[in-house]
C-alpha atoms as a PDB file:
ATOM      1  CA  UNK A   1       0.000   0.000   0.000  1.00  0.00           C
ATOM      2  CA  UNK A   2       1.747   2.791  -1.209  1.00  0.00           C
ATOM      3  CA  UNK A   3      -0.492   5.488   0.760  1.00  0.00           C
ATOM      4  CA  UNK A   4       1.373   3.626   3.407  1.00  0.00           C
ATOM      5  CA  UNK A   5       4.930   4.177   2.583  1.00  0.00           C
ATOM      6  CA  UNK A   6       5.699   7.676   1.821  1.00  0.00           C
ATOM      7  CA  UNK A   7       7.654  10.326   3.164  1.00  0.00           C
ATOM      8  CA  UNK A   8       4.369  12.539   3.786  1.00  0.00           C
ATOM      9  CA  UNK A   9       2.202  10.134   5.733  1.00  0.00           C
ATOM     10  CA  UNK A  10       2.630  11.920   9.194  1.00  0.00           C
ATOM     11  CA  UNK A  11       1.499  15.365   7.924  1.00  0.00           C
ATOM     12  CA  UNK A  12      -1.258  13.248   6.237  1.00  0.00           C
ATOM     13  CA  UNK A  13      -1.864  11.621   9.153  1.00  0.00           C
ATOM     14  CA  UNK A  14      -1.964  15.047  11.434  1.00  0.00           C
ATOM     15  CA  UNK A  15      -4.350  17.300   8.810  1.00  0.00           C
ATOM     16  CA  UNK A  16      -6.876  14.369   8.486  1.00  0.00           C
ATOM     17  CA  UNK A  17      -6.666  14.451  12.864  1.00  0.00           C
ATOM     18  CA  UNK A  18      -6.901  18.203  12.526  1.00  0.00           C
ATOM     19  CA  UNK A  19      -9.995  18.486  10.146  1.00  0.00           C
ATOM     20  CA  UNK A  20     -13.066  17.870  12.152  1.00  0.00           C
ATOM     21  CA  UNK A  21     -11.979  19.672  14.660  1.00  0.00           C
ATOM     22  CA  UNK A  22     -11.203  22.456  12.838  1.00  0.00           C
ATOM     23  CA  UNK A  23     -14.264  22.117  10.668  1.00  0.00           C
ATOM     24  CA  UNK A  24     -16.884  22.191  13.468  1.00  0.00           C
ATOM     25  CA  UNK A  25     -14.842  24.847  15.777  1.00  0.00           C
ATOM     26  CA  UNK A  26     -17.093  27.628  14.377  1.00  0.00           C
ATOM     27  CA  UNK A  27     -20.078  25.556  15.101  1.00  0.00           C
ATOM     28  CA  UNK A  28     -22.506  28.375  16.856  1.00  0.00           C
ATOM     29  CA  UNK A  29     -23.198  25.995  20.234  1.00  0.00           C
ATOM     30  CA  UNK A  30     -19.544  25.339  20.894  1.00  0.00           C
ATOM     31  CA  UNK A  31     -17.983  28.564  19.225  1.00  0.00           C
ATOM     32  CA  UNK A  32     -14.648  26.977  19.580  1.00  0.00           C
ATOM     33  CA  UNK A  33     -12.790  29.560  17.614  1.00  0.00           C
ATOM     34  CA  UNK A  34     -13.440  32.146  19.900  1.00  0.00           C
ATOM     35  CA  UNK A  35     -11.359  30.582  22.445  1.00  0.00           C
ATOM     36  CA  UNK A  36      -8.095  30.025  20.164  1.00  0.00           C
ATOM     37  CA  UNK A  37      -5.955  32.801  21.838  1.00  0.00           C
ATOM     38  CA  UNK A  38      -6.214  31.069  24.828  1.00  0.00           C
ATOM     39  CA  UNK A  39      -5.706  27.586  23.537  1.00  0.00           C
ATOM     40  CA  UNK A  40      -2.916  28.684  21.506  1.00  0.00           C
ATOM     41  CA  UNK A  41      -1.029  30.553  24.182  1.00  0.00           C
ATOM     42  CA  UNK A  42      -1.705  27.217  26.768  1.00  0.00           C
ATOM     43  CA  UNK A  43       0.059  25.073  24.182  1.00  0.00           C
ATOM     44  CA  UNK A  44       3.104  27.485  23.381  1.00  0.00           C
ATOM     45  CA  UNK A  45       3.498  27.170  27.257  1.00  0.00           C
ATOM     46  CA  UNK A  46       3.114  23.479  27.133  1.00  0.00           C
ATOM     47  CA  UNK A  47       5.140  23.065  24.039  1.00  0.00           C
ATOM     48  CA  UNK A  48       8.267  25.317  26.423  1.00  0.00           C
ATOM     49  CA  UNK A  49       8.144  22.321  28.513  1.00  0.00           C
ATOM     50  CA  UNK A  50       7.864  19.180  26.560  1.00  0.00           C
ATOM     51  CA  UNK A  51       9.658  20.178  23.433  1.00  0.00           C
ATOM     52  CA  UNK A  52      13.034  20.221  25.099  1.00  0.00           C
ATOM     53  CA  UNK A  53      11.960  16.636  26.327  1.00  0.00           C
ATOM     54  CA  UNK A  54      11.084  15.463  22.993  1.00  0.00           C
ATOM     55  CA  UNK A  55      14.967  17.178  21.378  1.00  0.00           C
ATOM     56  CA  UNK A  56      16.584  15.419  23.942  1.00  0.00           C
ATOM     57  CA  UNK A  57      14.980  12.431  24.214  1.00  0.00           C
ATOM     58  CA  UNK A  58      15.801  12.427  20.390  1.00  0.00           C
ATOM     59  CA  UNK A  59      19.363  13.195  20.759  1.00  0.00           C
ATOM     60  CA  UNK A  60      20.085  10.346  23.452  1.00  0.00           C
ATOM     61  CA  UNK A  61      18.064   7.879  21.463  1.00  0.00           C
ATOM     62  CA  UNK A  62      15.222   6.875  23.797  1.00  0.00           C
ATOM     63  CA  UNK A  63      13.130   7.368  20.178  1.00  0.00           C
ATOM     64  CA  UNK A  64      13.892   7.990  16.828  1.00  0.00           C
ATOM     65  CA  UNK A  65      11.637   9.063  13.374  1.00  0.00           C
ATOM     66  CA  UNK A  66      11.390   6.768  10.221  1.00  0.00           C
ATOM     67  CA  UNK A  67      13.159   9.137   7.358  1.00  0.00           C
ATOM     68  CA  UNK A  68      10.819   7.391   4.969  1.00  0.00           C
ATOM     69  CA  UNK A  69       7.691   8.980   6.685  1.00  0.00           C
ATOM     70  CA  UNK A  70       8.474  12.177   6.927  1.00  0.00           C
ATOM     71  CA  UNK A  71       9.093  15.145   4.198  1.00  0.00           C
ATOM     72  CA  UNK A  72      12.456  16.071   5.357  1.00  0.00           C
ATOM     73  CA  UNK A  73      12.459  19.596   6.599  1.00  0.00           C
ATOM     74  CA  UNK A  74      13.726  19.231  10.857  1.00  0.00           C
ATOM     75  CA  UNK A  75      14.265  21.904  13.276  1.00  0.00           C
ATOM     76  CA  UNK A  76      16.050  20.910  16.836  1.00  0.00           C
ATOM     77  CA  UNK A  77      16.424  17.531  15.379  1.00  0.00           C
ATOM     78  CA  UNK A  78      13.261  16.906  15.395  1.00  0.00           C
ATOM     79  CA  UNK A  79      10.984  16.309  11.539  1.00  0.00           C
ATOM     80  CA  UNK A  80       8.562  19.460  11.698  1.00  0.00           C
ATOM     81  CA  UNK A  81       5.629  16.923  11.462  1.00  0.00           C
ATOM     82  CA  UNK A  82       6.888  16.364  15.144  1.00  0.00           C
ATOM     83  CA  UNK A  83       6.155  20.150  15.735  1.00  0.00           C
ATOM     84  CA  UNK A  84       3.030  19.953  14.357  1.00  0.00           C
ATOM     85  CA  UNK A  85       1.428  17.195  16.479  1.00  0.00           C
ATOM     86  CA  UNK A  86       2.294  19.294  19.395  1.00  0.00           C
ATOM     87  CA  UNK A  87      -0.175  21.917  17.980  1.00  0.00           C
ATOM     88  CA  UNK A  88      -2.651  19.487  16.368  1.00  0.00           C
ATOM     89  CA  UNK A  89      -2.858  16.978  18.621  1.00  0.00           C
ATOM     90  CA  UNK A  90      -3.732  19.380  21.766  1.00  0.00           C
ATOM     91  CA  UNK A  91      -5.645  21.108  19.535  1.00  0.00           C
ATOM     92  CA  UNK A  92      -8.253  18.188  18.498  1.00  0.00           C
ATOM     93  CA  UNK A  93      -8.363  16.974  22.331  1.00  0.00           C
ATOM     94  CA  UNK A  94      -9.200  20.908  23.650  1.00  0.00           C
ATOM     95  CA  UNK A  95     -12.204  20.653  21.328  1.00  0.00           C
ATOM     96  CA  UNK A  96     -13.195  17.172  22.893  1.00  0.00           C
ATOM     97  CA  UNK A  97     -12.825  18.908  26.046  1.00  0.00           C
ATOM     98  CA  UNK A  98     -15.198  22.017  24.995  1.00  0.00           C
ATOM     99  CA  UNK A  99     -17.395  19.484  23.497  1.00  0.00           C
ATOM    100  CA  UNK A 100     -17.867  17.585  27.159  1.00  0.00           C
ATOM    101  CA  UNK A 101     -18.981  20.382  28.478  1.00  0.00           C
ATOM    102  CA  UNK A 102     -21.680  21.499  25.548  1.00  0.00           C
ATOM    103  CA  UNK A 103     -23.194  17.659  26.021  1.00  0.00           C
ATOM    104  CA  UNK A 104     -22.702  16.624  29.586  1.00  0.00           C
ATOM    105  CA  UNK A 105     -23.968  18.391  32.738  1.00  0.00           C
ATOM    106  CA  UNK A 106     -21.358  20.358  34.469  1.00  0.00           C
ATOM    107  CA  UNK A 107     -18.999  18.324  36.012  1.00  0.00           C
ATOM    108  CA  UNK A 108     -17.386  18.353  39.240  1.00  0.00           C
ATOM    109  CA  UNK A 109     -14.864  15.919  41.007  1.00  0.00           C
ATOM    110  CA  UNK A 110     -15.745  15.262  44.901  1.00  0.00           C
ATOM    111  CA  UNK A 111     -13.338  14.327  47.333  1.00  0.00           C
ATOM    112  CA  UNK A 112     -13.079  10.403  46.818  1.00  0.00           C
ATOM    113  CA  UNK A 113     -12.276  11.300  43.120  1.00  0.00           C
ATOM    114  CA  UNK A 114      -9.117  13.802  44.204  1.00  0.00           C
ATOM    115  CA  UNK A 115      -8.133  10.884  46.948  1.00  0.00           C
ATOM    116  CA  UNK A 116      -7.742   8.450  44.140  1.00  0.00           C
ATOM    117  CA  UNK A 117      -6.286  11.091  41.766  1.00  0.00           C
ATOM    118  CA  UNK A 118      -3.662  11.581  44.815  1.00  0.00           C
ATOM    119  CA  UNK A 119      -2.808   7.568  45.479  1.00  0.00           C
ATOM    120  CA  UNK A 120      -2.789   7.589  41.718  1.00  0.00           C
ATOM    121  CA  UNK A 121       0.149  10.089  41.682  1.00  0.00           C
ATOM    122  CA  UNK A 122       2.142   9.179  44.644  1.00  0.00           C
ATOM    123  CA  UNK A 123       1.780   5.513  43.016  1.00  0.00           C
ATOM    124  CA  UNK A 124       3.748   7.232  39.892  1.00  0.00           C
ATOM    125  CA  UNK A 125       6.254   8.461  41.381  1.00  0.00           C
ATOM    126  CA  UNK A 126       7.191   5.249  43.398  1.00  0.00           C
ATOM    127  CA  UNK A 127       6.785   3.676  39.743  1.00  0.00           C
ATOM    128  CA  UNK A 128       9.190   5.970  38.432  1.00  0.00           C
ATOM    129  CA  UNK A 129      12.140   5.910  41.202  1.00  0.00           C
ATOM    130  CA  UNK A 130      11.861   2.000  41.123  1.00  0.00           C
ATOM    131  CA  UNK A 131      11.641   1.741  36.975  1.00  0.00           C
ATOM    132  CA  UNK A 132      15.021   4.165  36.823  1.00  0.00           C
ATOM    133  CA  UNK A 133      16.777   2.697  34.499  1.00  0.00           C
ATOM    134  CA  UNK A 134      13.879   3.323  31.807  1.00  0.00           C
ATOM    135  CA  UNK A 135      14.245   7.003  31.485  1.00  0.00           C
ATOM    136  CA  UNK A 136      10.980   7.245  29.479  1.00  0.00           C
ATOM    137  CA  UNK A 137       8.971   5.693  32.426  1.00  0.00           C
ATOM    138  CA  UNK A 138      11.109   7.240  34.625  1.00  0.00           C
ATOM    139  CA  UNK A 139      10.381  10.940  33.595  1.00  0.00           C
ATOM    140  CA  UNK A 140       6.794  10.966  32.573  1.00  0.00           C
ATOM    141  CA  UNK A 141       5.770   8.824  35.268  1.00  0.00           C
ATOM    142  CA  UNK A 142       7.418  11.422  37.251  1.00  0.00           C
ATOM    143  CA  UNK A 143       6.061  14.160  35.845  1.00  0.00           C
ATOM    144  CA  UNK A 144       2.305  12.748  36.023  1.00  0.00           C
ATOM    145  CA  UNK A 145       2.784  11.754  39.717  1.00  0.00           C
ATOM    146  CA  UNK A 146       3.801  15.671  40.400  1.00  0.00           C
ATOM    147  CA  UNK A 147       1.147  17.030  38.250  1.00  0.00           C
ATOM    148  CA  UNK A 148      -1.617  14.775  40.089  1.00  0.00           C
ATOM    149  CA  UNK A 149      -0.715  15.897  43.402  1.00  0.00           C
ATOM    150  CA  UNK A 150      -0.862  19.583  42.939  1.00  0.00           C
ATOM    151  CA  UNK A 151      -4.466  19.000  41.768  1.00  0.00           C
ATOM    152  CA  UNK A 152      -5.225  17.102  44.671  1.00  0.00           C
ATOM    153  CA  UNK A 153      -3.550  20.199  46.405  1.00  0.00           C
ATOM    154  CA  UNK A 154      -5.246  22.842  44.723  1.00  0.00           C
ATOM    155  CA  UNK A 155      -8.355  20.554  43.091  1.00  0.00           C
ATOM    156  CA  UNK A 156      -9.399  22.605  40.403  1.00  0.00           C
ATOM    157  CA  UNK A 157     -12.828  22.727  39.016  1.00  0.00           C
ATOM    158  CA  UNK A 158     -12.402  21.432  35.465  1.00  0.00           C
ATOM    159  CA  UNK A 159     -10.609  17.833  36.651  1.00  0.00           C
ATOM    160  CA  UNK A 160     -13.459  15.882  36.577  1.00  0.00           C
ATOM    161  CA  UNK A 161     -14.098  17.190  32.837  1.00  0.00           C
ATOM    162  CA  UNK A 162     -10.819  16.778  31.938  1.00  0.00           C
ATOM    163  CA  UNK A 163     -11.079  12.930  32.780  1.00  0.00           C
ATOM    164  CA  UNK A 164     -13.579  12.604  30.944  1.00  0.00           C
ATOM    165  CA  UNK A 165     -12.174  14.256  27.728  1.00  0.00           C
ATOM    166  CA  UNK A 166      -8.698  12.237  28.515  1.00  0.00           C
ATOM    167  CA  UNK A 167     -11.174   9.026  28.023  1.00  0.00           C
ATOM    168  CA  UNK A 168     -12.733   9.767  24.975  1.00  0.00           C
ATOM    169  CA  UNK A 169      -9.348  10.882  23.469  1.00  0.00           C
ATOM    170  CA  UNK A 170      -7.552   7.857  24.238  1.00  0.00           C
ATOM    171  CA  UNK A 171      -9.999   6.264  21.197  1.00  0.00           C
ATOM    172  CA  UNK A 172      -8.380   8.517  18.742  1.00  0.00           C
ATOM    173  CA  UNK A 173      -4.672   8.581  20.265  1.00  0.00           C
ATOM    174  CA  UNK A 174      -5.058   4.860  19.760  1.00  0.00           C
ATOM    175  CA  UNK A 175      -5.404   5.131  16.052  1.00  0.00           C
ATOM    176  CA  UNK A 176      -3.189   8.477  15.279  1.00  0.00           C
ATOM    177  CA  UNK A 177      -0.400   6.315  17.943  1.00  0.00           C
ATOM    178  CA  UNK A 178      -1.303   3.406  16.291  1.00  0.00           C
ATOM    179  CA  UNK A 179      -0.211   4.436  12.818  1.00  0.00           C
ATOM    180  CA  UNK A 180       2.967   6.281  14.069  1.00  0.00           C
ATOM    181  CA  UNK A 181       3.889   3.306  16.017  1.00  0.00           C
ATOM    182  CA  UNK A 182       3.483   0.706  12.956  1.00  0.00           C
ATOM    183  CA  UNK A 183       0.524  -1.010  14.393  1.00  0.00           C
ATOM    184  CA  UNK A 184      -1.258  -0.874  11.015  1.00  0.00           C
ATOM    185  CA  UNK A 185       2.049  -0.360   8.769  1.00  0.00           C
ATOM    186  CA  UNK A 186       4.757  -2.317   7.734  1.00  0.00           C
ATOM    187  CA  UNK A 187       6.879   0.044   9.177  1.00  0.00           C
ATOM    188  CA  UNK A 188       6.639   2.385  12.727  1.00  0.00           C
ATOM    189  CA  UNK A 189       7.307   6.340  11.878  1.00  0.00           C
ATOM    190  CA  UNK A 190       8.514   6.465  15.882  1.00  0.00           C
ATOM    191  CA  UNK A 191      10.498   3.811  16.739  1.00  0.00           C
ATOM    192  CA  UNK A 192      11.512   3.331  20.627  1.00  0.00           C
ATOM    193  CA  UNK A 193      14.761   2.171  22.726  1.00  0.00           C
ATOM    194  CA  UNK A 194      13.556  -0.910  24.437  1.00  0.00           C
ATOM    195  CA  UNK A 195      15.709   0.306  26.956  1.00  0.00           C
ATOM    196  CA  UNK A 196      14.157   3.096  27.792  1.00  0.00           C
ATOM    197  CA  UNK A 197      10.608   1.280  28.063  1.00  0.00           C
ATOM    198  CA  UNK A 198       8.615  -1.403  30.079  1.00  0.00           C
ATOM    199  CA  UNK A 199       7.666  -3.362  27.073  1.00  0.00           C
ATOM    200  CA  UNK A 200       3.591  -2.754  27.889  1.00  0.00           C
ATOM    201  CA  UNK A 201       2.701  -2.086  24.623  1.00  0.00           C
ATOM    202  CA  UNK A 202      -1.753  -1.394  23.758  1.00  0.00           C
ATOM    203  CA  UNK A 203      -1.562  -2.974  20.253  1.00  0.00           C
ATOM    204  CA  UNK A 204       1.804  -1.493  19.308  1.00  0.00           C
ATOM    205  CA  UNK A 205       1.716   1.591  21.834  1.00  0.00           C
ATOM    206  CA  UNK A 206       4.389   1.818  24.542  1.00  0.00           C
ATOM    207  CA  UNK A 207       1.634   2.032  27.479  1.00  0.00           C
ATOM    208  CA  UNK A 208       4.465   5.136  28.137  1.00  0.00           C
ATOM    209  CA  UNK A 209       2.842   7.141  25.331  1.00  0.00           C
ATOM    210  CA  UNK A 210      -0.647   7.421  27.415  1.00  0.00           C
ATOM    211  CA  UNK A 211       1.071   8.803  30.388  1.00  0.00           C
ATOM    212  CA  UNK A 212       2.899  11.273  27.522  1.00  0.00           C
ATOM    213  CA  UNK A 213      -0.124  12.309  26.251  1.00  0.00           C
ATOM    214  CA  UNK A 214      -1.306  12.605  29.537  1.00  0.00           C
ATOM    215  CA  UNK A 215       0.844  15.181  30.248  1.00  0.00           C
ATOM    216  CA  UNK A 216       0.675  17.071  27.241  1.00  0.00           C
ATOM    217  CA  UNK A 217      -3.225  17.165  27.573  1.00  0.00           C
ATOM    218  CA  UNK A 218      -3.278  18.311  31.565  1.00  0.00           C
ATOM    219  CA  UNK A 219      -0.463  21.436  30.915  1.00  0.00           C
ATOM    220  CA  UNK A 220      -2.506  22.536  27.923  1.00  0.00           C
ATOM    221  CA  UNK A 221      -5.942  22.168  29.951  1.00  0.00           C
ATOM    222  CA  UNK A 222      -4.987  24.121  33.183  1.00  0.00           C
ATOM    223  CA  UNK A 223      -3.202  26.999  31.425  1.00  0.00           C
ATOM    224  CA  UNK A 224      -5.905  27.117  29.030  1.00  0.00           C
ATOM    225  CA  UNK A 225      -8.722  27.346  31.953  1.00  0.00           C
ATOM    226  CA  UNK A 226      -6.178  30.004  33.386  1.00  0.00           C
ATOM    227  CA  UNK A 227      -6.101  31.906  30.470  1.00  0.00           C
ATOM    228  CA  UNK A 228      -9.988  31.607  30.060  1.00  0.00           C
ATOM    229  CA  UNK A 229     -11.151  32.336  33.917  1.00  0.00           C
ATOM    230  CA  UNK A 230      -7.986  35.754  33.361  1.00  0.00           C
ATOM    231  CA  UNK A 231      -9.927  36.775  30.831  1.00  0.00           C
ATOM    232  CA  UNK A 232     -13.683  36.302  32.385  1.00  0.00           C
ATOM    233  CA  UNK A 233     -12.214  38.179  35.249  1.00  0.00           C
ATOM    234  CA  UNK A 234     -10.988  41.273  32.679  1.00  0.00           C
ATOM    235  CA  UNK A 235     -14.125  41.289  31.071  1.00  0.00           C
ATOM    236  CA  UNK A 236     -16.361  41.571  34.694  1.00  0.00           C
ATOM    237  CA  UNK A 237     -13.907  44.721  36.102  1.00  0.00           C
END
């Protein structure tokens, strides 16, 4: 299958992610657009913190990219379709996120639901200091366990929705990870140091990538309801 093996498959693979979304963001219930400073500013500050993971993880080897699948152009070592799922990808699950809360009831997490988010985290980090020698479960497993904490600390109001979002996009991270991987093609466009890894794998997914994604989703999400509750508080002085 030639659609399969060609050095633009992973931009393919992020515009055909990216067009629903951006399709439906101007639908008049959801008004999605209208919200796109602060999304886009929430994953600039998201991207300040991961990107630097991602060069370096590159550099050292704990992944690499498939030359074949990608057009060529890289910046920091990493192919610019790498770039672009850091926009795109946050991009599709922020809408997912708007969209739980145009078609559920306002959701709110009570206390047993930031206890378990807490055990949850303090769980990861144990996981992490005893998996050391795998840097990728080491770090992100770190970096969860930390993150789930502070919202037990400071339990903020859009957790429980931002569960629920994580849920429903773990159906399409599946297939978009699932591609990238090589789950479905003869070759993987992200190939990963089974050093570095537990060998869990969903289908062909490092179970790694959901606690990545994880992450990526939660930084984008908080800054974004930051940005959003800022600027309800400008608009009511």
């Amino acid at each position: 299958m030639d659609f399969f093996n060609q050095k633009y498959f992973y931009f393919i693979l992020l515009a055909a992610s990216l067009f629903l979304p951006l399709a439906s963001s101007f639908e008049k219930k959801i008004q999605y657009h209208k919200k796109w400073t602060a999304l886009f500013l929430s994953i600039l500050v998201m991207m300040l913190i991961h990107i630097p993971i991602d060069v370096l993880f590159t550099k050292i080897g704990i992944w690499s990219f498939n030359k074949d699948f990608v057009s060529g152009p890289h910046i920091a070592g990493l192919p610019i379709e790498e770039w672009l799922f850091f926009v795109i990808i946050p991009f599709c699950c922020v809408f997912i996120y708007e969209s739980v809360e145009y078609f559920l009831a306002p959701l709110r997490a009570n206390a047993k639901n930031y206890y378990a988010t807490l055990i949850t985290g303090v769980t990861l980090i144990i996981f992490a200091i005893v998996c050391y020698k795998n840097i990728y479960t080491s770090v992100y497993c770190s970096l969860a366990g930390i993150t789930m904490i502070l919202i037990y600390l400071y339990r903020p109001v859009w957790w429980r929705r931002f569960q629920i979002m994580y849920l429903f996009a773990l159906i399409p991270f599946v297939i978009v990870n699932g591609f990238l991987t090589g789950s479905y093609t003869a070759e993987p466009i992200v190939s990963y140091n089974a050093n570095h890894i537990l060998g869990i794998r969903i289908i062909n997914i490092p179970i790694e990538d959901t606690i990545y994604c994880f992450e990526i989703l939660v930084t984008v999400v908080a800054f974004y309801e930051y940005r959003l509750a800022k600027r309800f508080s400008i608009k009511n002085n």
